[in-house]
Protein backbone atom coordinates (compact mmCIF):
# COMPACT_ATOMS: atom_id res chain seq x y z
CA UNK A 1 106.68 198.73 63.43
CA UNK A 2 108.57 201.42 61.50
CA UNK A 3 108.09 199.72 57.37
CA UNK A 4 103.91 199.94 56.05
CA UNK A 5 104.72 198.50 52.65
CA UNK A 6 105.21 194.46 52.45
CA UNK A 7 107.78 192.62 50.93
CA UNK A 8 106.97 189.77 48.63
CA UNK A 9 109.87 187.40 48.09
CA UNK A 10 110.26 184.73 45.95
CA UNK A 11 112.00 181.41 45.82
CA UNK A 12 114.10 179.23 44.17
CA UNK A 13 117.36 177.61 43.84
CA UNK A 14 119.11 180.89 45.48
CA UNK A 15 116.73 180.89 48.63
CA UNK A 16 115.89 177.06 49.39
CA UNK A 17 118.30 176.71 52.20
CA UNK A 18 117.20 176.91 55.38
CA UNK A 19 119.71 179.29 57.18
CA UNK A 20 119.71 181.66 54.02
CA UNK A 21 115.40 181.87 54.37
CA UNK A 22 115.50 182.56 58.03
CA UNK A 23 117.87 185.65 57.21
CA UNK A 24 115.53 186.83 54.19
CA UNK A 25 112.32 186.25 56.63
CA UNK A 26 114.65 188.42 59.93
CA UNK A 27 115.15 190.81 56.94
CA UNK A 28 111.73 191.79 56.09
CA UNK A 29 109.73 189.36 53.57
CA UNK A 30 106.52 188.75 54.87
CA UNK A 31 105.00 186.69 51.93
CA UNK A 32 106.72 184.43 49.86
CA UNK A 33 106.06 183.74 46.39
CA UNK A 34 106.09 180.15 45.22
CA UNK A 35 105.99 180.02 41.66
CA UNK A 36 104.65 177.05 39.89
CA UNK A 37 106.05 177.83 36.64
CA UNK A 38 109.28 176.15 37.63
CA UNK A 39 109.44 173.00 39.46
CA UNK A 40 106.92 169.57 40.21
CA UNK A 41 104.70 169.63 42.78
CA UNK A 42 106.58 167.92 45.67
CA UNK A 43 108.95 170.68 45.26
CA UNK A 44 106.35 173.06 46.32
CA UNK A 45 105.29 171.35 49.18
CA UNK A 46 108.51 170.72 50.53
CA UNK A 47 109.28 174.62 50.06
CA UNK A 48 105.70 175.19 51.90
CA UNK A 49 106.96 173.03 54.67
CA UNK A 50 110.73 175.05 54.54
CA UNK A 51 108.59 178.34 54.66
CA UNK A 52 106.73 177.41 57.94
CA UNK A 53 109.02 175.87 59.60
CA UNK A 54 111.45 179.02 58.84
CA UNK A 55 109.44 181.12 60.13
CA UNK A 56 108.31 179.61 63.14
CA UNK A 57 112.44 180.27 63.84
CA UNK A 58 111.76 183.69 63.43
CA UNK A 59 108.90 183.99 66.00
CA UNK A 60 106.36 184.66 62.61
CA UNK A 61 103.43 183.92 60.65
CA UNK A 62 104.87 184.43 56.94
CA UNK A 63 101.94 184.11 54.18
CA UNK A 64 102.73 181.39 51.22
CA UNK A 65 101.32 183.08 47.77
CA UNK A 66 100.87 180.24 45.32
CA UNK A 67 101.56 181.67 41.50
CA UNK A 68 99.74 179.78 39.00
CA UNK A 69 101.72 179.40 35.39
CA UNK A 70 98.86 180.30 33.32
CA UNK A 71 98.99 178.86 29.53
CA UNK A 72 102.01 178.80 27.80
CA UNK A 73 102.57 180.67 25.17
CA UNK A 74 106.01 180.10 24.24
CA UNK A 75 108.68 178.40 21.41
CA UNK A 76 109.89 174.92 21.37
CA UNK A 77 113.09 174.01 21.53
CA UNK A 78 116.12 174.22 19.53
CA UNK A 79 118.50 172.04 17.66
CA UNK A 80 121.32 174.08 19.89
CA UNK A 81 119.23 175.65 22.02
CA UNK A 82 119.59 179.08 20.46
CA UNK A 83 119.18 180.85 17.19
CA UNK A 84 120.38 184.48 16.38
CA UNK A 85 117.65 186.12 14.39
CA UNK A 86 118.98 189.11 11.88
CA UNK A 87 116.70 192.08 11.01
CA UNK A 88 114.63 190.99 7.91
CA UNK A 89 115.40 187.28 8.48
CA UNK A 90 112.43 184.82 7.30
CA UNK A 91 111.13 182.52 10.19
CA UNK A 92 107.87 180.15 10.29
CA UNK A 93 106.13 179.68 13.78
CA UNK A 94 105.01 176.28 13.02
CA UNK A 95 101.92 174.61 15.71
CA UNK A 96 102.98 171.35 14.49
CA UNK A 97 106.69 171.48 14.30
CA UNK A 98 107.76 169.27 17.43
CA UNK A 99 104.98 166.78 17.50
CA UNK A 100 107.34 164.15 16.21
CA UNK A 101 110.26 165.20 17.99
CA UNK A 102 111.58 167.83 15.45
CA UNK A 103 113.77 170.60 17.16
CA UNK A 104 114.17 174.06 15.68
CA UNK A 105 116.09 175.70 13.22
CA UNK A 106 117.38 178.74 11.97
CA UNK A 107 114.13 178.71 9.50
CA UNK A 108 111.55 177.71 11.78
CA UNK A 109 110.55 176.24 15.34
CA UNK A 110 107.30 174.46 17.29
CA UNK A 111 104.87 176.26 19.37
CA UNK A 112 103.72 174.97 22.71
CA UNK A 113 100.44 177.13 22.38
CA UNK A 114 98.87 175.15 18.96
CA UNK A 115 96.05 178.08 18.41
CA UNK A 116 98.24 180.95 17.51
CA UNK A 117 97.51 180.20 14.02
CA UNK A 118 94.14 181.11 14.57
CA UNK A 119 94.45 184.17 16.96
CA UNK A 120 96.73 186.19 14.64
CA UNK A 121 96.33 188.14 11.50
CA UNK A 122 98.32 189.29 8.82
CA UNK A 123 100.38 192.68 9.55
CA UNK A 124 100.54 191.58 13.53
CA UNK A 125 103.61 192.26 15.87
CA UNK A 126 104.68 189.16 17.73
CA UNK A 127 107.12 190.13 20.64
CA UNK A 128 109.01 187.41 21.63
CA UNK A 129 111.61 186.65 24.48
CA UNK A 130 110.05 189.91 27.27
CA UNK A 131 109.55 191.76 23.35
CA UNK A 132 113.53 191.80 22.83
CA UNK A 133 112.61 190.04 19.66
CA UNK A 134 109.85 191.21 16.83
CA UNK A 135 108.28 189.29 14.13
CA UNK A 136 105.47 190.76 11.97
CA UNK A 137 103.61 188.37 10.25
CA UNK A 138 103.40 188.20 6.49
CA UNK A 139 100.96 185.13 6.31
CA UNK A 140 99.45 182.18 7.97
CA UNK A 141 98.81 178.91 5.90
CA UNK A 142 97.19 176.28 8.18
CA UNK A 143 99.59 175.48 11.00
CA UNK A 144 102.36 177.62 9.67
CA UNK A 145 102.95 181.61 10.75
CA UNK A 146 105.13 182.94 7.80
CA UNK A 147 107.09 185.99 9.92
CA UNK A 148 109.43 188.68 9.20
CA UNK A 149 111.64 189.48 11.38
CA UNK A 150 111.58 193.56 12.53
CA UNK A 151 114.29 193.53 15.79
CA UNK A 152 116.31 190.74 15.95
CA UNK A 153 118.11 189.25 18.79
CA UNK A 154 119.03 185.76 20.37
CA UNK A 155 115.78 183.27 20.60
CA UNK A 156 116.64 180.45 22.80
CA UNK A 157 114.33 177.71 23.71
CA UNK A 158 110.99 178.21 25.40
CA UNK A 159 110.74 181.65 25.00
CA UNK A 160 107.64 183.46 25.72
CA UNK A 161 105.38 185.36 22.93
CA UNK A 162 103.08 187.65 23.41
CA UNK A 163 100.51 189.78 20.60
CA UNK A 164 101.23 193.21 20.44
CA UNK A 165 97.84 194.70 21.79
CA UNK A 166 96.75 191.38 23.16
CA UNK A 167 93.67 188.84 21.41
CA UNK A 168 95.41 185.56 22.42
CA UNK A 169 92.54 183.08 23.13
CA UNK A 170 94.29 181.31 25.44
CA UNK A 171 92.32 180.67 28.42
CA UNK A 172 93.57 181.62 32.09
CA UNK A 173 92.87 178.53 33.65
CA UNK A 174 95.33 175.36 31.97
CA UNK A 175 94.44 171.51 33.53
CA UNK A 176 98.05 171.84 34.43
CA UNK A 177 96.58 175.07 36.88
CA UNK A 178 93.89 172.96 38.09
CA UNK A 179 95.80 170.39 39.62
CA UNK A 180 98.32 173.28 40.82
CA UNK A 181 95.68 174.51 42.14
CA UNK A 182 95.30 171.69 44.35
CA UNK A 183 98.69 170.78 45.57
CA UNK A 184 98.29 174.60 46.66
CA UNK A 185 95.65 174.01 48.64
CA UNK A 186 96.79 171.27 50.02
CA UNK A 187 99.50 172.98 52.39
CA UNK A 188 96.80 175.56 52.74
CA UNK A 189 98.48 178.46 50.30
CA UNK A 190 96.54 181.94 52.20
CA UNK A 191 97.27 183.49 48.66
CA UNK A 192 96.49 181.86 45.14
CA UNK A 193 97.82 184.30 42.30
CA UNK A 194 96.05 183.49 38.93
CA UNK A 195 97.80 184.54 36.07
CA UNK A 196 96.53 186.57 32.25
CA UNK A 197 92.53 186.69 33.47
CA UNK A 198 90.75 188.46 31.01
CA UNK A 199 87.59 188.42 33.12
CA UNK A 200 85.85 188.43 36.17
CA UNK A 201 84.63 184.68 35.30
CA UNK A 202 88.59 183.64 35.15
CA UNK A 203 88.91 184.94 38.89
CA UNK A 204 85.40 183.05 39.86
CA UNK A 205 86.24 180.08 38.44
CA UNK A 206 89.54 179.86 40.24
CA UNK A 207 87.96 180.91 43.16
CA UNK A 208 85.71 177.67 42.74
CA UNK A 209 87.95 175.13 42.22
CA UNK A 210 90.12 176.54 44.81
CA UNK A 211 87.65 176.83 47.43
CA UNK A 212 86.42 173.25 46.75
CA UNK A 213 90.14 172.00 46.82
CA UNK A 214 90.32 173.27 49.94
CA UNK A 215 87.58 172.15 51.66
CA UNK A 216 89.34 168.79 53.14
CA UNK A 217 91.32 171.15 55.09
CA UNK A 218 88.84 174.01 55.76
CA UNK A 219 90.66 176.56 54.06
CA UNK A 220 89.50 179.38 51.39
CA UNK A 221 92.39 181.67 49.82
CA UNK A 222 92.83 184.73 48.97
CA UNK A 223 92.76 185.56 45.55
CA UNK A 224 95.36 187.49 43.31
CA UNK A 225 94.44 188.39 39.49
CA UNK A 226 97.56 188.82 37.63
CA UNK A 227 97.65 192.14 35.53
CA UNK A 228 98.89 191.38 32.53
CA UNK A 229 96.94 191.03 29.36
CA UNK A 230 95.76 193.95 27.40
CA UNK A 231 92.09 192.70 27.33
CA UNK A 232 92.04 192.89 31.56
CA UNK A 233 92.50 196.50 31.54
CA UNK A 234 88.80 197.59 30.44
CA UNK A 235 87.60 195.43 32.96
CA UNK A 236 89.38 195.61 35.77
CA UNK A 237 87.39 196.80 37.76
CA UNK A 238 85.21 193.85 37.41
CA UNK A 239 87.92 191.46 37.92
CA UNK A 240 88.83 193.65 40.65
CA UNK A 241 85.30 192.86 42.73
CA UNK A 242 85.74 189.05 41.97
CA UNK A 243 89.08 189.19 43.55
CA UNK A 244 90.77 189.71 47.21
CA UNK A 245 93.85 191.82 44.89
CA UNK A 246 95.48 192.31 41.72
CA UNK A 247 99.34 192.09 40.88
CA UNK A 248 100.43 194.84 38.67
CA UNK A 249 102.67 192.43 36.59
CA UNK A 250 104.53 194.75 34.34
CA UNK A 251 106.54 192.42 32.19
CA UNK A 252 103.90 190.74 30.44
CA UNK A 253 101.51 193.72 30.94
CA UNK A 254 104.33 195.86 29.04
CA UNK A 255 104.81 193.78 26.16
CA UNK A 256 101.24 193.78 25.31
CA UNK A 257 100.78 197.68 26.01
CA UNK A 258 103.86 199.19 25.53
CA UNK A 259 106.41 200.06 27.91
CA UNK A 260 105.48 203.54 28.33
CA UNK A 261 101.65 202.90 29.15
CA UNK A 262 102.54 200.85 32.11
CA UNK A 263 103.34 203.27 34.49
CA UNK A 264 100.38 205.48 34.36
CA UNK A 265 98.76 202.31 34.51
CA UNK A 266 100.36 201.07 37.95
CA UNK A 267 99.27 204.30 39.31
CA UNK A 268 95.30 203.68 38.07
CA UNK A 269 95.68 199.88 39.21
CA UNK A 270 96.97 200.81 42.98
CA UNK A 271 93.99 203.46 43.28
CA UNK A 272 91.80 201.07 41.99
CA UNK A 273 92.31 198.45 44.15
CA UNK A 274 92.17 200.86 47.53
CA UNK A 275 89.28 202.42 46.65
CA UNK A 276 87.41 198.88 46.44
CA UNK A 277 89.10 198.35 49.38
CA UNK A 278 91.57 195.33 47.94
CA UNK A 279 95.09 194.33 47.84
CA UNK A 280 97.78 195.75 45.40
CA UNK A 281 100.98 194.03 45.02
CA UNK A 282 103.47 195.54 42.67
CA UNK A 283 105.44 193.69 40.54
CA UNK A 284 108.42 192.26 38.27
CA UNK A 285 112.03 193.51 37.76
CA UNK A 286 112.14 195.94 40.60
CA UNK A 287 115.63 195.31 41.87
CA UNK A 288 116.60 193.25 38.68
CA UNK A 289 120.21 194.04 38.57
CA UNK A 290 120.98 192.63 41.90
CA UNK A 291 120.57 189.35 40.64
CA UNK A 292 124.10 189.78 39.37
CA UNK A 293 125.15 193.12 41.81
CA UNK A 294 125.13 193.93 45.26
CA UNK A 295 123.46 197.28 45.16
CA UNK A 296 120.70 198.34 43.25
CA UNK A 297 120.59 201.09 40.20
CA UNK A 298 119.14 204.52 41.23
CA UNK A 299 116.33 203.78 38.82
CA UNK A 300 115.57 200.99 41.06
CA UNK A 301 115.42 202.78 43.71
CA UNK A 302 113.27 204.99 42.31
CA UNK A 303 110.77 202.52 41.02
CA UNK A 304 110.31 200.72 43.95
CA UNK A 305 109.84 204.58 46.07
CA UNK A 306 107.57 205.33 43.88
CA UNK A 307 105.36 202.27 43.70
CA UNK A 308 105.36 202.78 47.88
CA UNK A 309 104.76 206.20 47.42
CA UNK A 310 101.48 205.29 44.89
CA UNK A 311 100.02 203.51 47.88
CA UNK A 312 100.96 200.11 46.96
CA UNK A 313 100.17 197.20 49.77
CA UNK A 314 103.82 195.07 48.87
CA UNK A 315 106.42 195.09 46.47
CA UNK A 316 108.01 191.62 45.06
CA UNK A 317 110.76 190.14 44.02
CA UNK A 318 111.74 187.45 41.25
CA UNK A 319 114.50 186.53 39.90
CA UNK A 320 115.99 188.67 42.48
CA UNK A 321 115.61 186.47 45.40
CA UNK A 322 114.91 182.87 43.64
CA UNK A 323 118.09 182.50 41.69
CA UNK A 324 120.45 186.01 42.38
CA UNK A 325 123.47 185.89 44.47
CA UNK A 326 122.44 188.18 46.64
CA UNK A 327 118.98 187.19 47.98
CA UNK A 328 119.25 188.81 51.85
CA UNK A 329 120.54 191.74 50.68
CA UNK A 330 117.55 192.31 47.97
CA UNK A 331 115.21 192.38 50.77
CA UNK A 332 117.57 194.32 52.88
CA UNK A 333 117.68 197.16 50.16
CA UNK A 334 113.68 197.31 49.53
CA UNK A 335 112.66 197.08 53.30
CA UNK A 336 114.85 200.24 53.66
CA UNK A 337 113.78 201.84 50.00
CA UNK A 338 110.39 201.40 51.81
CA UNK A 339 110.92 202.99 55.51
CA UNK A 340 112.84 206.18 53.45
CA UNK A 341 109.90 206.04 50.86
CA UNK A 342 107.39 206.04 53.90
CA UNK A 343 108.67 208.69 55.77
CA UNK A 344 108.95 211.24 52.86
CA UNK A 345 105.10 210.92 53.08
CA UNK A 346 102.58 213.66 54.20
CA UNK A 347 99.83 211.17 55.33
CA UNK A 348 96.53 212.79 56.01
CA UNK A 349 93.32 211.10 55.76
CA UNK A 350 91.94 211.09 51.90
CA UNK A 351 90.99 214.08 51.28
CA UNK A 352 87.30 212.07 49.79
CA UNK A 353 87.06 210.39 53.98
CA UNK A 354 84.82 212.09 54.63
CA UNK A 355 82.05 211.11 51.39
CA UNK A 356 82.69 207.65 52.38
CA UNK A 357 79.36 205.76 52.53
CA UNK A 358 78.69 202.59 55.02
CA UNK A 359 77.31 199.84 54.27
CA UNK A 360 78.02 197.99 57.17
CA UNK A 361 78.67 198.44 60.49
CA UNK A 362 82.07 196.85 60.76
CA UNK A 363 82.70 199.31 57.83
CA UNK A 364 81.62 202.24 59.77
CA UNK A 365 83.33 201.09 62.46
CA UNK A 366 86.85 200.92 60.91
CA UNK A 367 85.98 204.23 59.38
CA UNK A 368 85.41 205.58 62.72
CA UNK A 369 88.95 204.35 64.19
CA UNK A 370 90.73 205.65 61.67
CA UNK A 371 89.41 209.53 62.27
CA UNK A 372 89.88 209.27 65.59
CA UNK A 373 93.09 207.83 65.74
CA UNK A 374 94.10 211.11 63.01
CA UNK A 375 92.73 213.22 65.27
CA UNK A 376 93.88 212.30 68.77
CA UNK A 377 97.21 210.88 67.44
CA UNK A 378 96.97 207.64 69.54
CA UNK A 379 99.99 205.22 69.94
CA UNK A 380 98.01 202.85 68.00
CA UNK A 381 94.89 201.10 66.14
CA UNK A 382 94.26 197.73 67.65
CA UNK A 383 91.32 195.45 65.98
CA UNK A 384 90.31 192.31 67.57
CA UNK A 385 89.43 190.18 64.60
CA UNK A 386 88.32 187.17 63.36
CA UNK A 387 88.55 187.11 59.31
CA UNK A 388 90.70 190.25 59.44
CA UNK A 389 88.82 192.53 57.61
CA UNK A 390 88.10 195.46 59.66
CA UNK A 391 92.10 195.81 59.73
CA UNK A 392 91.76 195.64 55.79
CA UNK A 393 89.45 198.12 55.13
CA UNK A 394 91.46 200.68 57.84
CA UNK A 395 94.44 199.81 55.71
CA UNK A 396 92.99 200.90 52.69
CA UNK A 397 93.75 204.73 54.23
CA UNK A 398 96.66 206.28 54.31
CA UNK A 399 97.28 207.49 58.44
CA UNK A 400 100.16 207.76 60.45
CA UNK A 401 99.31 204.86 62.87
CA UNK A 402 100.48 202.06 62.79
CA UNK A 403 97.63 198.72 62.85
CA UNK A 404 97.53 195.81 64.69
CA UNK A 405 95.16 193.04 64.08
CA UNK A 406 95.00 190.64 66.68
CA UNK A 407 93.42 187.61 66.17
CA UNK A 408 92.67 183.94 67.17
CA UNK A 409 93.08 182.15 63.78
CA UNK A 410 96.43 181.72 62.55
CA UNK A 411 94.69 182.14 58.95
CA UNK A 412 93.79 185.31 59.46
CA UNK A 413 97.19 186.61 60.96
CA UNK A 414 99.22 184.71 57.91
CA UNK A 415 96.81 186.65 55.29
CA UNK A 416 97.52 189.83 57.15
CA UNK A 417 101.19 189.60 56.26
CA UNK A 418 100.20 191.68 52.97
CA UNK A 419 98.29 194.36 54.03
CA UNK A 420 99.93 197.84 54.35
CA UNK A 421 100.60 199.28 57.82
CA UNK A 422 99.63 196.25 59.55
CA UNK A 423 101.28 193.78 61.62
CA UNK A 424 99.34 190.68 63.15
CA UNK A 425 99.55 188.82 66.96
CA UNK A 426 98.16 185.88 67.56
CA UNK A 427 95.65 186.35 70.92
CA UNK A 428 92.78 183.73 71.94
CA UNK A 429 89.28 186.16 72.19
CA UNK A 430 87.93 184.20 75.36
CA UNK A 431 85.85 185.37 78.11
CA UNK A 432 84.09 188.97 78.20
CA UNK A 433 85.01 191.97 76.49
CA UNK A 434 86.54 193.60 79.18
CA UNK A 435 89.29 190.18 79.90
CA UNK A 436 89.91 190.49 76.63
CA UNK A 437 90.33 194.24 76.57
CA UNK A 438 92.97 193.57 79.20
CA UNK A 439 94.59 190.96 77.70
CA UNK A 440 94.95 192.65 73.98
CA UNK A 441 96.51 195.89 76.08
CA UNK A 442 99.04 193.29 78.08
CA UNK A 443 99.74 192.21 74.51
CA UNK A 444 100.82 195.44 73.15
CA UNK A 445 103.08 196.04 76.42
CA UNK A 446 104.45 193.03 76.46
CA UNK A 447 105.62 193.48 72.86
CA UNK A 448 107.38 196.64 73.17
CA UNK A 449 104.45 198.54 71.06
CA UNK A 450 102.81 200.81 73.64
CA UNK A 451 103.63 201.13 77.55
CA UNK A 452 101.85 202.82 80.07
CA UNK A 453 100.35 206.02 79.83
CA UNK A 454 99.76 205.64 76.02
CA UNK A 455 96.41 206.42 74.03
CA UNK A 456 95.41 203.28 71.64
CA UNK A 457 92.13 202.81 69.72
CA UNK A 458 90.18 199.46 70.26
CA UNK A 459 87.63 197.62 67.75
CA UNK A 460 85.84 194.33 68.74
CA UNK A 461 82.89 192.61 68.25
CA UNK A 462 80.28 191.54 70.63
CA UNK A 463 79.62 188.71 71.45
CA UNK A 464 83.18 187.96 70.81
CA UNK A 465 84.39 185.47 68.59
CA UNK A 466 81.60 186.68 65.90
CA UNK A 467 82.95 186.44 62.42
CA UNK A 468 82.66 190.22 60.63
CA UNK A 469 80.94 190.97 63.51
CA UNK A 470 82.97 194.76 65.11
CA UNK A 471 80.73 197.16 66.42
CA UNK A 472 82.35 198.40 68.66
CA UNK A 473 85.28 201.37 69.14
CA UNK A 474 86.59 202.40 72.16
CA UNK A 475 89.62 204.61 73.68
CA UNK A 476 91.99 203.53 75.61
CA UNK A 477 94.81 204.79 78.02
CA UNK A 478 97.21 202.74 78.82
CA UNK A 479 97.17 200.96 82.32
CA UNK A 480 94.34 202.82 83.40
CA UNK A 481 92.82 199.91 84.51
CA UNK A 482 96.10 198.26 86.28
């Protein structure tokens, strides 16, 4: 395994072809990003079915992240679809323009969200269309937002607004996410990404319904908050411990705080998260002008390098890979950005290891591996798992070896698609720990990973097959045994 960093790709139009998924799953994605904003809900399942069944071509478990739409906060639609808005123009927001069918005009358009009239104030900056567009508003009577226009721009329909500073009510959670929610679970998403939590409650909640969704099929997700409201930065790290992983969403996340808070921000996020020992996935417009070109800018480059280089678990695509025209060679570009990225790295153990305190002994165990495998330089880390978190928490370090997590649930391999530095293998855990032993290192031979003569690290747990049950370490030579 020579790329750490995972690649999240989604897809759409661009990428729901069979032949053209295969090549983007042979290229490097290792989770792919459904998003329910677009689309009904047998589309998703049919993609679900298109994701497994590409890559059981490719010999792989690829994780299926379901991405919640959230509440919409956005325009109606217009009389031609478009308006141009000049600086200074006069325009009215109107919550009850559209209920009878009206379309917009050049003076005023509906709202999808109907309490904006109630979460702004006189003298607030609406940003409109990604903030391309700026409206400060002059009054509110009743339903109406009486607006100024500051930067103008083209406003087509359904555009997205967002409060400058955040204080939308809107709640995370829409009935339209709760049956997403769901059809998600009912392909057995590993990954349910909510989006604009303010709170630790928004993540539980969606945790709830999620988990009882999936109970038919025995299933539980993993849960990804979506970074991107103002009011979830003072509190992250409480939505942080209610969650498996956050998504540093910088497009909505900007427009709220400013573009030039965000990366500072990114950097806080990704520490955050590996400190509490959970996922970071970084996020929106990293290769954004290959939707249209076939190489990336420098600054692209450069952003996603540097989000590897901040310790981040994946990086994802959008647009990029869901309606570009050049999907394969997106994910081409980033899984190399990421080897180069990787390699530039001096990777050491944190230089706080060492003040680490245990709470458990599957923690200390993975603790244990990875200072031993620094020190001796072994070939590899290989943890027999269950639930796959012993390979999690080693992950959460920063070491030159590489991490496999074998494993007899195909749930667990799937959700191990995201984390950094490891790669997943299916192996059945039967018999004592010293067949197993044997059949783990026959494994790693037979794959190409280690051959005889090697030094590998070994976690289990006795009695085998115990769920968050490793307590035990032990090094190995290579076909010592043979």
């Amino acid at each position: 395994m020579n790329r750490g960093t995972k690649i999240v790709a989604t897809i759409g139009p661009a990428s729901t072809d069979f032949d053209i998924l295969v090549r983007m799953i042979r290229a490097g994605v290792d989770v792919v990003r459904l998003n329910f904003s677009h689309g009904k809900a047998q589309d998703h399942i049919d993609r679900a079915a298109l994701v497994r069944r590409a890559a059981a071509e490719c010999g792989r478990e690829v994780a299926i992240m379901a991405d919640m739409q959230g509440p919409k906060i956005r325009v109606g639609k217009f009389e031609e679809g478009k308006i141009f808005l000049e600086n200074g123009d006069k325009f009215i927001l109107d919550a009850k323009w559209g209920d009878n069918g009206e379309l917009g005009t050049q003076e005023r358009v509906g709202l999808d969200y109907k309490a904006l009239p109630r979460d702004v104030r006189t003298g607030d900056k609406l940003l409109l269309n990604d903030g391309l567009i700026v409206l400060v508003v002059e009054k509110i009577v009743g339903h109406e937002i009486y607006c100024v226009t500051k930067v103008g721009g083209e406003l087509s329909n359904n555009k997205g607004i967002n409060r400058q500073g955040g204080g939308l009510t809107a709640p995370a959670l829409t009935a339209k996410d709760m049956e997403d929610i769901k059809t998600a679970m009912s392909f057995q998403a590993d990954y349910l990404a909510i989006s604009f939590p303010k709170s630790a409650t928004d993540m539980e909640m969606a945790r709830q319904l999620a988990n009882i969704a999936g109970e038919p099929y025995h299933h539980k997700p993993m849960m990804i908050a979506k970074i991107e409201r103002a009011e979830a930065i003072p509190v992250l790290q409480e939505i942080l411990d209610a969650s498996d992983g956050i998504m540093v969403a910088r497009g909505d996340l900007a427009v709220e705080v400013g573009n030039a808070a965000v990366p500072a921000l990114q950097k806080r996020m990704i520490r955050m998260a590996r400190e509490s020992n959970k996922l970071a996935i970084t996020a929106t417009q990293m290769m954004e002008s290959m939707i249209v070109n076939a190489v990336p800018t420098r600054a692209e480059v450069s952003d996603v390098a540097n989000a590897v280089l901040d310790g981040t678990d994946a990086v994802m695509t959008s647009a990029e890979t869901a309606s570009g025209k050049y999907p394969i060679e997106t994910v081409e570009m980033m899984a190399a950005i990421c080897v180069e990225a990787e390699q530039s790295e001096y990777n050491k153990l944190d230089a706080d290891f060492l003040n680490v305190r245990f709470t458990r002994i599957d923690q200390s165990i993975a603790y244990g591996t990875l200072f031993t495998a620094h020190h001796l330089r072994v070939k590899a880390i290989v943890a027999l798992t269950e639930s796959g978190s012993t390979a999690l928490w080693m992950s959460r370090h920063r070491v030159d070896t590489p991490i496999y997590a074998l494993t007899p649930s195909v749930t667990t391999q799937r959700k191990a698609s995201l984390y950094r530095n490891v790669r997943a293998y299916h192996l059945l855990q039967t018999g004592d720990s010293s067949a197993v032993l044997k059949q783990a290192e026959d494994l790693m031979v037979a794959k190409g990973i280690v051959k005889k003569g090697d030094m590998i690290v070994v976690t289990w747990g006795e009695p085998m097959g115990q769920v968050g049950g490793t307590n035990a370490l032990k090094i190995v030579r290579v076909g010592e045994f043979d």
